[in-house]
Structures are given as structure tokens and as C-alpha cells.
Protein backbone atom coordinates (compact mmCIF):
# COMPACT_ATOMS: atom_id res chain seq x y z
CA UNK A 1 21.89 -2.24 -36.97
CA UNK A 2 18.63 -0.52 -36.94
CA UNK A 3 18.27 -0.75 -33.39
CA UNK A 4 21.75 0.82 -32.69
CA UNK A 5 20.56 3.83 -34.80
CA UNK A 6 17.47 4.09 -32.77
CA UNK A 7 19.57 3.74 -29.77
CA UNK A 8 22.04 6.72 -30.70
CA UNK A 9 19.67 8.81 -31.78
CA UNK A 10 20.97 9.52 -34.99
CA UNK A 11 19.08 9.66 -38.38
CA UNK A 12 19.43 8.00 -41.25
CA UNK A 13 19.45 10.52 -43.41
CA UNK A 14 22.64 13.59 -43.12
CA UNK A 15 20.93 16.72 -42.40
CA UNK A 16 22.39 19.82 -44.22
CA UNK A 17 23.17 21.77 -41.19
CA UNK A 18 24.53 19.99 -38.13
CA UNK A 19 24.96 21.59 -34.45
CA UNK A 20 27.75 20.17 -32.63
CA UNK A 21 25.32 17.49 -30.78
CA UNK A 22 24.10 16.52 -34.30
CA UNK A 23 27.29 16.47 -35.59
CA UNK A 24 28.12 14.00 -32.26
CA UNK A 25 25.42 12.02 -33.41
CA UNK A 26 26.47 11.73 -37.55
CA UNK A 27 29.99 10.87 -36.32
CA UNK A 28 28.85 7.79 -34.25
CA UNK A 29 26.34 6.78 -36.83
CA UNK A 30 29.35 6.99 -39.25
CA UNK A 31 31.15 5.06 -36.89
CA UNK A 32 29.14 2.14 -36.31
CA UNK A 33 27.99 2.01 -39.88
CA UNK A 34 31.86 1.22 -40.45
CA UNK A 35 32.39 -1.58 -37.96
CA UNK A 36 29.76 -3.21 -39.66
CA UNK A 37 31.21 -2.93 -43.20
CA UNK A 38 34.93 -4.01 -41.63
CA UNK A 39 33.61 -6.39 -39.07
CA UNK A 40 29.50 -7.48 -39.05
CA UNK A 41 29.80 -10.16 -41.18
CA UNK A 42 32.80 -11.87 -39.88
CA UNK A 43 31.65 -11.08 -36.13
CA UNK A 44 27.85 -12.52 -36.55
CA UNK A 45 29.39 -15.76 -38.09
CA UNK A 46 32.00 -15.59 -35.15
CA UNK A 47 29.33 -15.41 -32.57
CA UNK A 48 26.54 -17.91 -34.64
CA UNK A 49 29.41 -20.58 -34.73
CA UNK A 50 29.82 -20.02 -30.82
CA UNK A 51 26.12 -20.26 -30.62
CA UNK A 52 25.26 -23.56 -31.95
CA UNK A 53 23.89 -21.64 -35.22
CA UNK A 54 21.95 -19.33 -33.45
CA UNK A 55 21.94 -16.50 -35.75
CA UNK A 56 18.66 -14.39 -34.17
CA UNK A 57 21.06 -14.52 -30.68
CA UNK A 58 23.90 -13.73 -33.07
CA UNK A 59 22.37 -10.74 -34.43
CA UNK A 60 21.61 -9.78 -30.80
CA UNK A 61 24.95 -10.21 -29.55
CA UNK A 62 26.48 -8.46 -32.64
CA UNK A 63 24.18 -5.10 -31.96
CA UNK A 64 25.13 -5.46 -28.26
CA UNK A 65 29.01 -5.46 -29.20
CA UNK A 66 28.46 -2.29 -31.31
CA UNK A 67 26.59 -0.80 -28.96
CA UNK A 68 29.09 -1.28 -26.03
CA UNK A 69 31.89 -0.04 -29.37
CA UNK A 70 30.22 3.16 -28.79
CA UNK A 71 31.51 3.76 -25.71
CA UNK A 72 35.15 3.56 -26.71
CA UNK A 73 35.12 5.92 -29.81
CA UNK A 74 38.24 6.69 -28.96
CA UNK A 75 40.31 3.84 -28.65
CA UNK A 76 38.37 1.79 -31.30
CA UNK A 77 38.69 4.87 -34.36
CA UNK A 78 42.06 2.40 -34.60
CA UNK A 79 41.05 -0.24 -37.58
CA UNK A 80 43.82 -2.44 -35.76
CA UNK A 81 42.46 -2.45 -32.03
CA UNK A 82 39.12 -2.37 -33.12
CA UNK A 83 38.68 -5.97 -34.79
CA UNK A 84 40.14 -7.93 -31.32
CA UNK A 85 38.08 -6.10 -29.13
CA UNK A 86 35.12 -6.70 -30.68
CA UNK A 87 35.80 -10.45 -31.08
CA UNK A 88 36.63 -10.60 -27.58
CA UNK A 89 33.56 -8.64 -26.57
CA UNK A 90 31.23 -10.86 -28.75
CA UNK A 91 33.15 -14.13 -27.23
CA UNK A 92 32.47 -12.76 -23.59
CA UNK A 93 28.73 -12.08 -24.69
CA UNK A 94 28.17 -15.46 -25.83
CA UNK A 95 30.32 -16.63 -22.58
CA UNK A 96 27.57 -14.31 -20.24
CA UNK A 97 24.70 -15.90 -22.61
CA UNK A 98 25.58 -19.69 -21.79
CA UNK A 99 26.08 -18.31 -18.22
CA UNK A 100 22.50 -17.12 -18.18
CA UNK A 101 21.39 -20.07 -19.55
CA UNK A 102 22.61 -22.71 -17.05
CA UNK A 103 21.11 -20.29 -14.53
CA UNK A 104 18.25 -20.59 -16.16
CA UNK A 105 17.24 -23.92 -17.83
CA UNK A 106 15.97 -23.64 -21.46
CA UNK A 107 12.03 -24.45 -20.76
CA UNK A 108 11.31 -27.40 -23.31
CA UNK A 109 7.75 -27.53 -24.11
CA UNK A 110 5.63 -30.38 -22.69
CA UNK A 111 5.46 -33.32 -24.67
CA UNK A 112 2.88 -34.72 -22.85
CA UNK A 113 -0.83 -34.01 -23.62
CA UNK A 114 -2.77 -32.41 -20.98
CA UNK A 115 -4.82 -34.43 -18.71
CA UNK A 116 -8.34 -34.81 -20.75
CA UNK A 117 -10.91 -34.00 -17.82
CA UNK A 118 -13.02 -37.07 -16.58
CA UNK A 119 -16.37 -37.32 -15.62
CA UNK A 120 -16.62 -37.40 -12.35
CA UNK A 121 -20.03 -36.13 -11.12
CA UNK A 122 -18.69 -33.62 -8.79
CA UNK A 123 -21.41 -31.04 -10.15
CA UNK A 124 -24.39 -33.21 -10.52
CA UNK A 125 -24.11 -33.93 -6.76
CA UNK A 126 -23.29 -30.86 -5.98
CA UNK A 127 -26.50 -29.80 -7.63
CA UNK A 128 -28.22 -32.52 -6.26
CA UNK A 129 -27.40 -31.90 -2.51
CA UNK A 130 -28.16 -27.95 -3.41
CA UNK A 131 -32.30 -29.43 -4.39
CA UNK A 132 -32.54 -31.21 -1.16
CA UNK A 133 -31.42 -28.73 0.69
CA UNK A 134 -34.27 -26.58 -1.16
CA UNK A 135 -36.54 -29.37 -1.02
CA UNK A 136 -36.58 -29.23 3.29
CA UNK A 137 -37.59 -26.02 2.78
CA UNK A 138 -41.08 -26.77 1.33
CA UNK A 139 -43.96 -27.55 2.82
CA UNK A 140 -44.42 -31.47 3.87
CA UNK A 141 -47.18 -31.67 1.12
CA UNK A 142 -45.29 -30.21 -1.73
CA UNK A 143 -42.29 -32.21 -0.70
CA UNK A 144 -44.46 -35.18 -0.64
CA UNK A 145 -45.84 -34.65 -4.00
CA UNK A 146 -42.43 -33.92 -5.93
CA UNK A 147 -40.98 -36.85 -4.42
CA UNK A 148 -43.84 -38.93 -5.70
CA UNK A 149 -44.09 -37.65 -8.76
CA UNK A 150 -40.64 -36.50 -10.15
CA UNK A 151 -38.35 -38.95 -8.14
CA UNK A 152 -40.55 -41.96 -7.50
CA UNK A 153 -42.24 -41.39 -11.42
CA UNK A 154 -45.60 -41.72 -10.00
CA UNK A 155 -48.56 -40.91 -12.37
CA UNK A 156 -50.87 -38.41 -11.01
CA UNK A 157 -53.55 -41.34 -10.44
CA UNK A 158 -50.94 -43.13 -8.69
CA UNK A 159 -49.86 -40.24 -6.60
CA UNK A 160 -53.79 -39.12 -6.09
CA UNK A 161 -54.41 -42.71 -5.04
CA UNK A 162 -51.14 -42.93 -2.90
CA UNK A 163 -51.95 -39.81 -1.08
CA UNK A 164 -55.54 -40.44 -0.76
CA UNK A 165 -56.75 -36.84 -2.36
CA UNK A 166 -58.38 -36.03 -5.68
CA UNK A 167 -56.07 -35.95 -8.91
CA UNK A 168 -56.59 -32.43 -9.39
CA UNK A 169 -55.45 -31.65 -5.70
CA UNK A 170 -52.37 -33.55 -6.96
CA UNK A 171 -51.61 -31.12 -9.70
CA UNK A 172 -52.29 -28.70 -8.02
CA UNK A 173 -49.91 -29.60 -5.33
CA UNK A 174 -47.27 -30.14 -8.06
CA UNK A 175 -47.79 -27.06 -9.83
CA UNK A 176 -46.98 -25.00 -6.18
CA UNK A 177 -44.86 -27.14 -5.35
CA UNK A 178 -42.48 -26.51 -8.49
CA UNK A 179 -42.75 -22.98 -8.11
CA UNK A 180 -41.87 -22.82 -4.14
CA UNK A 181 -38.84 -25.05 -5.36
CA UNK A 182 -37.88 -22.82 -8.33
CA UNK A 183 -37.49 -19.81 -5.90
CA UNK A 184 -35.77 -21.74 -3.34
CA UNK A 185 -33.09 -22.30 -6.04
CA UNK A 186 -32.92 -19.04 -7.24
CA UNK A 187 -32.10 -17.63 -3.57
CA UNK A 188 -29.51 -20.55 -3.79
CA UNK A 189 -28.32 -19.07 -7.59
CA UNK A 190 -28.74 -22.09 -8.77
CA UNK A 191 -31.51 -20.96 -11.31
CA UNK A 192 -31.65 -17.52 -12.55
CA UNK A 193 -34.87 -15.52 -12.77
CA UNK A 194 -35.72 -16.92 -16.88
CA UNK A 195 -36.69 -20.43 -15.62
């Protein structure tokens, strides 16, 4: 009923002086405020019972009926013409509701959990096809050395030995050869500028 005040623009409190708009506005107040004394109750059981026991779309469909009542003050100020008419316009109201709704199916919520995502390794080959790609870009003795060392787990003796050069030459090579691959990634944005 709240919302049909709103909507008509009326107060709830009677001022002391009324203009002739105001005074419009107290007499439909007064109006509606009396089909809901005569009627509300019986219409929002009317229109829950039609509903399934929907009394929020009751309530809704009530306020609508008033609502439209306001447009025929004058043949509803009758206490004996207004009670079918607004059982017939709450019936059509619920008949326009089911209407909609077999339009529109009700949405049921999904019973079904969503999928639970799977490891599937998309990104670490991604990632890894994103270092080769940086790897061709280094020198043939860096390359050399990172394969040696980081993929193939060689010791720096082992590596030294392999490549026929001096240990420290190896980590030296390795230490230059980290930090040409660390920019290569970072043009790639695969590493941002902390690392």
C-alpha cells in the first residue's frame, strides 16, 4: 500500500490547508486506503490461492489492482461495483502472470556442481615453448651452457669438462647467460622487471 501512496503522490499525513490538486491527491489516498479496509484482505488471499501461495506476487498483484482502481474513481466510489471489478482485475493479473510465465520458463537453479578445473598443463607448455623461443635468441654458448646445466643437471665440473673450458668460464657463462634469458622474457612479459 505504501507503494501506491508513493505512486499518487499523496502524503501520509492530512495537511491543514489543501489546494484543489492536494485536495485531488487526499481524496484518492482516502480512496485507496478504503478498498483496502473493504477489500485487501479478501483480494490478496483471492489472488495467493490463484498463485500457488504466492503471497510476495500476491501483494504485487493486489497494489497493481489498486493502482489500475485509481483510474476509475468514478465508477468504483460504488461499494457494490467496486468488489467484482477488482476480483476480476486481480484474476486477469494472475491470468497475464501465468501468461508471462510460460513465455518465460521459471529458471531453476543448477543442481549440478560446476565442472572442478583439471590439470591440464596448458600453461606450463605454454611457458615452456615461450623459454625456447627466448632461448634461440641467445648466443650458441649461453644456450649451450643453460642446457647443460639447468636442463641436462650438469655440475659445473661436468659442464667445464663437457665443454672443454675452465669451471669459472662455466659460471661465468651461466651467470650471462641467465641474465640475456631473463630479459628475453621480460620483452616476452613473461617476467616482470622484480626478477
Amino acid at each position: 500500500m505504501r507503494r501506491i501512496m508513493d505512486a499518487v503522490g499523496a502524503s501520509t499525513e492530512p495537511p491543514t490547508s489543501l489546494p484543489a490538486s492536494a485536495s485531488e491527491g487526499a481524496d484518492r489516498e482516502a480512496f485507496v486506503r478504503e478498498l483496502y479496509e473493504q477489500h485487501g484482505a479478501d483480494l490478496l488471499r483471492y489472488a495467493a490461492r490463484l498463485l500457488g501461495g504466492d503471497w510476495h506476487q500476491a501483494e504485487d498483484v493486489v497494489q497493481e489492482a489498486a493502482a489500475r482502481a485509481l483510474n476509475h474513481l468514478d465508477i468504483l466510489r460504488d461499494a457494490d461495483a467496486a468488489r467484482p471489478w477488482l476480483f476480476t482485475v486481480v484474476r486477469n493479473l494472475v491470468i497475464d502472470h501465468h501468461r508471462s510465465r510460460q513465455i518465460r520458463p521459471t529458471e531453476v537453479p543448477a543442481t549440478e556442481r560446476p565442472e572442478t578445473p583439471t590439470a591440464d598443463h596448458i600453461d606450463r607448455m605454454l611457458t615452456s615453448q615461450v623459454v625456447r623461443n627466448a632461448l634461440r635468441e641467445l648466443s650458441a654458448q649461453h644456450e649451450e651452457v643453460i642446457r647443460l646445466m639447468h636442463y641436462s643437471r650438469y655440475s659445473v665440473a661436468d659442464a667445464a669438462e663437457h665443454l672443454g673450458v675452465p669451471p669459472g668460464t662455466v659460471k661465468s657463462r651461466s651467470y650471462y647467460a641467465i641474465r640475456a634469458l631473463k630479459a628475453a622474457l621480460r620483452t616476452r612479459g613473461v617476467l616482470d622487471g622484480t626478477v
